[in-house]
C-alpha atoms as a PDB file:
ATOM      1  CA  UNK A   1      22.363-171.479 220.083  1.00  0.00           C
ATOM      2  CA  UNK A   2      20.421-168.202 219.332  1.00  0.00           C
ATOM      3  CA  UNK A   3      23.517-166.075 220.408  1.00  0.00           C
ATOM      4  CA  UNK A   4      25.936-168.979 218.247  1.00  0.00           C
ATOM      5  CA  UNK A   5      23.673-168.500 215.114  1.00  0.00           C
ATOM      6  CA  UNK A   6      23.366-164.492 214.789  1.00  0.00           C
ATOM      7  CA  UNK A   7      27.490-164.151 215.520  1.00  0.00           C
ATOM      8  CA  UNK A   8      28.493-166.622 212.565  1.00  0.00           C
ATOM      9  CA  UNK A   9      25.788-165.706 209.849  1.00  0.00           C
ATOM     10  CA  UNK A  10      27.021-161.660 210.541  1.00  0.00           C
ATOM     11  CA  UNK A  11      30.817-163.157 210.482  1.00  0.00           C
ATOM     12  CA  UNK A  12      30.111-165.091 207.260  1.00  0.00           C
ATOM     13  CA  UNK A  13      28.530-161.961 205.697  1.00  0.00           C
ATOM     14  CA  UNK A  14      31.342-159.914 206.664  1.00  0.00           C
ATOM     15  CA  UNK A  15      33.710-162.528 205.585  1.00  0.00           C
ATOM     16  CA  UNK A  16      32.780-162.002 201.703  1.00  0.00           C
ATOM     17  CA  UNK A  17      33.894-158.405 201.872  1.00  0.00           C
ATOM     18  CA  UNK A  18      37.490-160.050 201.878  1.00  0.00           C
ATOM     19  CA  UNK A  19      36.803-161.893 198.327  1.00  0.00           C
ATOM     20  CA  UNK A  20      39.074-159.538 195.894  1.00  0.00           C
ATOM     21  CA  UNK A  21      37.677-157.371 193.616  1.00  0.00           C
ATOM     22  CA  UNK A  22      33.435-158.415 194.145  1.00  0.00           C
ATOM     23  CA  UNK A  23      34.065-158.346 198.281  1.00  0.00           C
ATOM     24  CA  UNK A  24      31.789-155.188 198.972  1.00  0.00           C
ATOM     25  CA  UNK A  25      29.254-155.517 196.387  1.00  0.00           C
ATOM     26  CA  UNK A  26      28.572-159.201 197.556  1.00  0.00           C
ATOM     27  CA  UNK A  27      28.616-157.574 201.230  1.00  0.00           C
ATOM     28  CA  UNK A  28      26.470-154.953 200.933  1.00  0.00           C
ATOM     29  CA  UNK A  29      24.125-157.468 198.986  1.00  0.00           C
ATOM     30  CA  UNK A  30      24.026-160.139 202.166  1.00  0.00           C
ATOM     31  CA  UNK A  31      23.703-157.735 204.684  1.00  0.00           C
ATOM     32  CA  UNK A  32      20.049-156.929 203.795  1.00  0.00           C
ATOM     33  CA  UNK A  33      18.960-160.064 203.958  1.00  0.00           C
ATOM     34  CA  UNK A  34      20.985-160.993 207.057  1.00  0.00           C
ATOM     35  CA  UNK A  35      19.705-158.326 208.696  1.00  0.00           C
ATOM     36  CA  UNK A  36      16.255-159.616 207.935  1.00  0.00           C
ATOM     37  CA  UNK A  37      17.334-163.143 209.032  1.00  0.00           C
ATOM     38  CA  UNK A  38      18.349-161.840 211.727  1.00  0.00           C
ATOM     39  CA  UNK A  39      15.151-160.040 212.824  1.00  0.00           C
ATOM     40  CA  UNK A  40      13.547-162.742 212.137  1.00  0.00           C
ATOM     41  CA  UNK A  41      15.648-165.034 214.395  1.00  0.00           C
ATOM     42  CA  UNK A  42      15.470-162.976 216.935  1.00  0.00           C
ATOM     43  CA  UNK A  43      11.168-163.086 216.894  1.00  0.00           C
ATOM     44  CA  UNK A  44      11.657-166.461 216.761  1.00  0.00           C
ATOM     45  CA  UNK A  45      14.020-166.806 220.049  1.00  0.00           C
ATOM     46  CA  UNK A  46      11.457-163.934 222.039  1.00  0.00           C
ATOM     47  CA  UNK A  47       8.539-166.143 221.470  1.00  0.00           C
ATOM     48  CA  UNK A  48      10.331-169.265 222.014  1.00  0.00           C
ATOM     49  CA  UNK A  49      11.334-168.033 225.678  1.00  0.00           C
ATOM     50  CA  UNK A  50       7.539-167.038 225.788  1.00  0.00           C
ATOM     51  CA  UNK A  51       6.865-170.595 225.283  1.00  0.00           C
ATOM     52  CA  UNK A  52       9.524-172.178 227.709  1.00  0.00           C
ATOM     53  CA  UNK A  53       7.721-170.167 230.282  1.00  0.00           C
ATOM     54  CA  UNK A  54       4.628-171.662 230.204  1.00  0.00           C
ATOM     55  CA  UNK A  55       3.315-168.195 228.706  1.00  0.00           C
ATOM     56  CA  UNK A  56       1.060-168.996 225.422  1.00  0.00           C
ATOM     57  CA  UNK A  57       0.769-165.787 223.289  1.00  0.00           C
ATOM     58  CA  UNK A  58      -1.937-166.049 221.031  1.00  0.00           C
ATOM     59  CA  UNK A  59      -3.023-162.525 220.314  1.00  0.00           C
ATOM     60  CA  UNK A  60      -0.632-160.406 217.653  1.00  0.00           C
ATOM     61  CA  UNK A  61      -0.669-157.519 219.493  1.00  0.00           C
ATOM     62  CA  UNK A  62       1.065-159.313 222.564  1.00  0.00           C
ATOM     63  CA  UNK A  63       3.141-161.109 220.645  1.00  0.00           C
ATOM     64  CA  UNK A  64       4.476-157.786 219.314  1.00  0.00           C
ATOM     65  CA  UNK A  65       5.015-156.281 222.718  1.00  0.00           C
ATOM     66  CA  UNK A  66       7.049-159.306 223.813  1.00  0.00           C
ATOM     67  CA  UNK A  67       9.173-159.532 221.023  1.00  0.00           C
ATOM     68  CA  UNK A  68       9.784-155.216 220.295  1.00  0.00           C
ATOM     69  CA  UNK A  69      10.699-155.240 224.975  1.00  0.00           C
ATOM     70  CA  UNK A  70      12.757-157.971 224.561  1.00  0.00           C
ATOM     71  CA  UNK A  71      14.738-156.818 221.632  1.00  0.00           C
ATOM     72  CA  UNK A  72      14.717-153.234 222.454  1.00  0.00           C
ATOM     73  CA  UNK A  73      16.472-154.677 225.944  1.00  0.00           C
ATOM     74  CA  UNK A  74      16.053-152.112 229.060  1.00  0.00           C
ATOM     75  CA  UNK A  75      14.467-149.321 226.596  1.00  0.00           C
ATOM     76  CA  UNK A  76      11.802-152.014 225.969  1.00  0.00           C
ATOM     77  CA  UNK A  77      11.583-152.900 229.268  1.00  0.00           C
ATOM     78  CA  UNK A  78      11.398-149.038 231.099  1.00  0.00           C
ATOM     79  CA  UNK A  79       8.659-148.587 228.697  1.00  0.00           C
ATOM     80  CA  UNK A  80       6.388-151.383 229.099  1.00  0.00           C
ATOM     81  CA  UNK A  81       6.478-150.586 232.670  1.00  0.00           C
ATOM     82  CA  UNK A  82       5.803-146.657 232.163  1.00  0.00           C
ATOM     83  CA  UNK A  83       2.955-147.404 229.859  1.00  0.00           C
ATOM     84  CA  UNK A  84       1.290-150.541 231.485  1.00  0.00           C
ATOM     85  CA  UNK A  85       1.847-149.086 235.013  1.00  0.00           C
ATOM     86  CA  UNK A  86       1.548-152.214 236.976  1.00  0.00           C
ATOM     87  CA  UNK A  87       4.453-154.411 235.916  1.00  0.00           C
ATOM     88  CA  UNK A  88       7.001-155.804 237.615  1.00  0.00           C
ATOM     89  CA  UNK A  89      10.510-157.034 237.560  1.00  0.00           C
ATOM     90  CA  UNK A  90       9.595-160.205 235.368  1.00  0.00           C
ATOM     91  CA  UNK A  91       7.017-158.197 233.026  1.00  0.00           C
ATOM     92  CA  UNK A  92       6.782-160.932 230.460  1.00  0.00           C
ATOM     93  CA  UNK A  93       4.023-162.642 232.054  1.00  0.00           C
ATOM     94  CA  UNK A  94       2.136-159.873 233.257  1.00  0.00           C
ATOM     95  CA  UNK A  95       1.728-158.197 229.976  1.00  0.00           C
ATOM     96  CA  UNK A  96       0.833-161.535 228.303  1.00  0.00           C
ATOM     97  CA  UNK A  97      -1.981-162.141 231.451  1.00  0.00           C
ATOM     98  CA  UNK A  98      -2.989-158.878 232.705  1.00  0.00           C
ATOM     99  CA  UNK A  99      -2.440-155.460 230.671  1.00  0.00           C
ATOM    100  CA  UNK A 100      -5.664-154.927 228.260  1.00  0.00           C
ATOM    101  CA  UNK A 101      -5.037-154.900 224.668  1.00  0.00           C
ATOM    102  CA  UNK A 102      -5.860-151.338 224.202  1.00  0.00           C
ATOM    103  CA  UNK A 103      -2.620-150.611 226.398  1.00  0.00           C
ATOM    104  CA  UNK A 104      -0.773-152.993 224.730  1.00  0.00           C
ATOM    105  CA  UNK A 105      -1.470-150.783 221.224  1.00  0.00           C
ATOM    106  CA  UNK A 106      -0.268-147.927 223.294  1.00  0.00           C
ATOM    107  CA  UNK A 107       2.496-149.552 224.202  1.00  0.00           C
ATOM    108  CA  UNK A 108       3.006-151.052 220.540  1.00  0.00           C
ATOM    109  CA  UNK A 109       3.095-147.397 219.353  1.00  0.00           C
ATOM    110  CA  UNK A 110       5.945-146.572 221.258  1.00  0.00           C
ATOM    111  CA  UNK A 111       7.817-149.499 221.108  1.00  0.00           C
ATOM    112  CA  UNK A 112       7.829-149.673 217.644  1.00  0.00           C
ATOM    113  CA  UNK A 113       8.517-145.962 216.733  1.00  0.00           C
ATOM    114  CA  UNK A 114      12.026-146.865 219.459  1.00  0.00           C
ATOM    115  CA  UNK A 115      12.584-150.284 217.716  1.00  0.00           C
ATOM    116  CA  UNK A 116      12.977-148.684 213.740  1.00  0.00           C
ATOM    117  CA  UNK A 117      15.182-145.831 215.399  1.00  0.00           C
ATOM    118  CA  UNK A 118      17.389-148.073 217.361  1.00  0.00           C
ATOM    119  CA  UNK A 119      17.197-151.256 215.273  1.00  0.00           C
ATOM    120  CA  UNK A 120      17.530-149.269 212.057  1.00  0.00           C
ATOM    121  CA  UNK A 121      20.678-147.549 213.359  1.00  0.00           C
ATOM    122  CA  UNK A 122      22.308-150.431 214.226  1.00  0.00           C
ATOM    123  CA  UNK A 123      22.030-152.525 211.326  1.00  0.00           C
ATOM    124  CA  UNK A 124      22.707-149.460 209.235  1.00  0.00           C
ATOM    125  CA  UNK A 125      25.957-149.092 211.291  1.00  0.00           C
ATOM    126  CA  UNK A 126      26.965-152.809 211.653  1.00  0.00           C
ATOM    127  CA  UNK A 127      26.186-153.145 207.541  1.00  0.00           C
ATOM    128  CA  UNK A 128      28.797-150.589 206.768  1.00  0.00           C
ATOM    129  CA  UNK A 129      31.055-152.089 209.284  1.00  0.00           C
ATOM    130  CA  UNK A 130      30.845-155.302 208.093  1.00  0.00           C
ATOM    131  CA  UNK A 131      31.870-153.979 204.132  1.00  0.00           C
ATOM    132  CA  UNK A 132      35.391-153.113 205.811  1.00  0.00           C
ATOM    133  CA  UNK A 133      37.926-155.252 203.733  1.00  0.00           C
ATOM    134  CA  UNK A 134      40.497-158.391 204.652  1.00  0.00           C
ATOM    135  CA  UNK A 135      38.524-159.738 207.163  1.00  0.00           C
ATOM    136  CA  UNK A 136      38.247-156.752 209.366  1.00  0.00           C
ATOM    137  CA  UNK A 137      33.994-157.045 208.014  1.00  0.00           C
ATOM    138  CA  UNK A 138      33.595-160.196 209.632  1.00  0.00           C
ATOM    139  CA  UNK A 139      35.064-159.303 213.191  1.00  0.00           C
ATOM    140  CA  UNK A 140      32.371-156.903 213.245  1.00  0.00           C
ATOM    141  CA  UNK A 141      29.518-158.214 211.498  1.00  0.00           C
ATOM    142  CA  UNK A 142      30.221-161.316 214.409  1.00  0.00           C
ATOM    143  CA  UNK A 143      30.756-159.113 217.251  1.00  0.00           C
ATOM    144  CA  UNK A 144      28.389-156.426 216.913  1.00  0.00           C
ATOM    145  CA  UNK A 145      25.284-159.577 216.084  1.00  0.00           C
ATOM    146  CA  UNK A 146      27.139-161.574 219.312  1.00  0.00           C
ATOM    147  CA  UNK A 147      26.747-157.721 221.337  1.00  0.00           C
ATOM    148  CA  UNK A 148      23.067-157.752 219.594  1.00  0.00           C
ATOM    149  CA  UNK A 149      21.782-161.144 220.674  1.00  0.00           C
ATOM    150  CA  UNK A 150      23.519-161.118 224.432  1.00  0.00           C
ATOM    151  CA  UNK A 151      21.538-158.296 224.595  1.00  0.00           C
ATOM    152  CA  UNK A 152      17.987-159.835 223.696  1.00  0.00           C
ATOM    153  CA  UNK A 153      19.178-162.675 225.952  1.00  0.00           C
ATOM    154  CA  UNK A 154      19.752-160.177 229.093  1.00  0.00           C
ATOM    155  CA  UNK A 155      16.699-158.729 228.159  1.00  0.00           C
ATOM    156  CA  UNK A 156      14.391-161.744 227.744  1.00  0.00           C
ATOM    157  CA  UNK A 157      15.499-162.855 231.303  1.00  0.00           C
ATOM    158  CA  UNK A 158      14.417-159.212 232.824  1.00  0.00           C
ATOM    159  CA  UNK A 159      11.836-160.012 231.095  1.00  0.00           C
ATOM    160  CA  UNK A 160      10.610-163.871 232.224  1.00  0.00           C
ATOM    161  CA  UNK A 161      13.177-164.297 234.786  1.00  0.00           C
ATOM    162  CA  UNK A 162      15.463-167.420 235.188  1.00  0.00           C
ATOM    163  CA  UNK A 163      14.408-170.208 232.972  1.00  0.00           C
ATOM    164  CA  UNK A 164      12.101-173.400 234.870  1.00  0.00           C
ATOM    165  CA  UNK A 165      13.357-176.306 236.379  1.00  0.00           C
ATOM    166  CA  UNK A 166      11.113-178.394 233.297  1.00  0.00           C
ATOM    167  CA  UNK A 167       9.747-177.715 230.469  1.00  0.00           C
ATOM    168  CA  UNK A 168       5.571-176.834 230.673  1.00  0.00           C
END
């Protein structure tokens, strides 16, 4: 559903590019806020898996580390491990259980300097793609946000591993 939702709201943004003559303005306009949608979606689908897990984050500063490794895919990932030091291959739970929170802030710091980089250039790349007239926008506004999301999903399951049997 998460992967379903991001690929048709950046297919429907790039869609309006096609509308003659107000196409790009309208484009450009949607894209900010998609991309903020977006973001926000994809907090909402990190913590979620959290939650299927059995793994309660209550604390802000774990709840950033969770959702910057899981978006940030492997990058995420090879830091939290070189920072924390004691990880392993399903670091989701270990970080929410184990690492203190002054790591985690050290952690934070690098994560989130990586996630405006990366994250930034992306969306700044897939916004001008998805301006890109007659339809063309909304091939790649939906494929580069399907790319995007089958990402965090790869990611979050490094991350927690394969989903339970139940639900906690």
């Amino acid at each position: 559903m998460y992967v379903s939702a991001l690929t048709g709201a950046g297919a429907a943004v790039g869609g309006t590019a096609a509308a003659p003559g107000v196409g790009t303005g309208v484009a450009l306009a949607l894209s900010a806020g998609e991309a903020l949608s977006s973001l926000q979606l994809s907090a909402l689908f990190a913590l979620s898996i959290a939650e299927v897990h059995g793994v309660r984050i209550d604390e802000v500063e774990r709840r950033r580390t969770v959702v910057m490794g899981i978006m940030l895919g492997g990058s995420g990932s090879a830091t939290i491990t070189k920072v924390a030091e004691r990880t392993g291959q399903h670091w989701g739970r270990h970080v929410v259980a184990k690492v203190p929170v002054a790591t985690l802030r050290q952690i934070n710091m690098v994560l989130g300097r990586n996630f405006i980089t990366k994250y930034g250039t992306k969306q700044g790349i897939v916004v001008l793609g998805r301006v890109a007239p007659f339809g063309i926008g909304a091939v790649i506004g939906g494929g580069a946000n399907a790319a995007l999301a089958a990402l965090a999903v790869r990611a979050s399951r490094r991350a927690f591993g394969p989903p339970p049997p139940s639900w906690p």
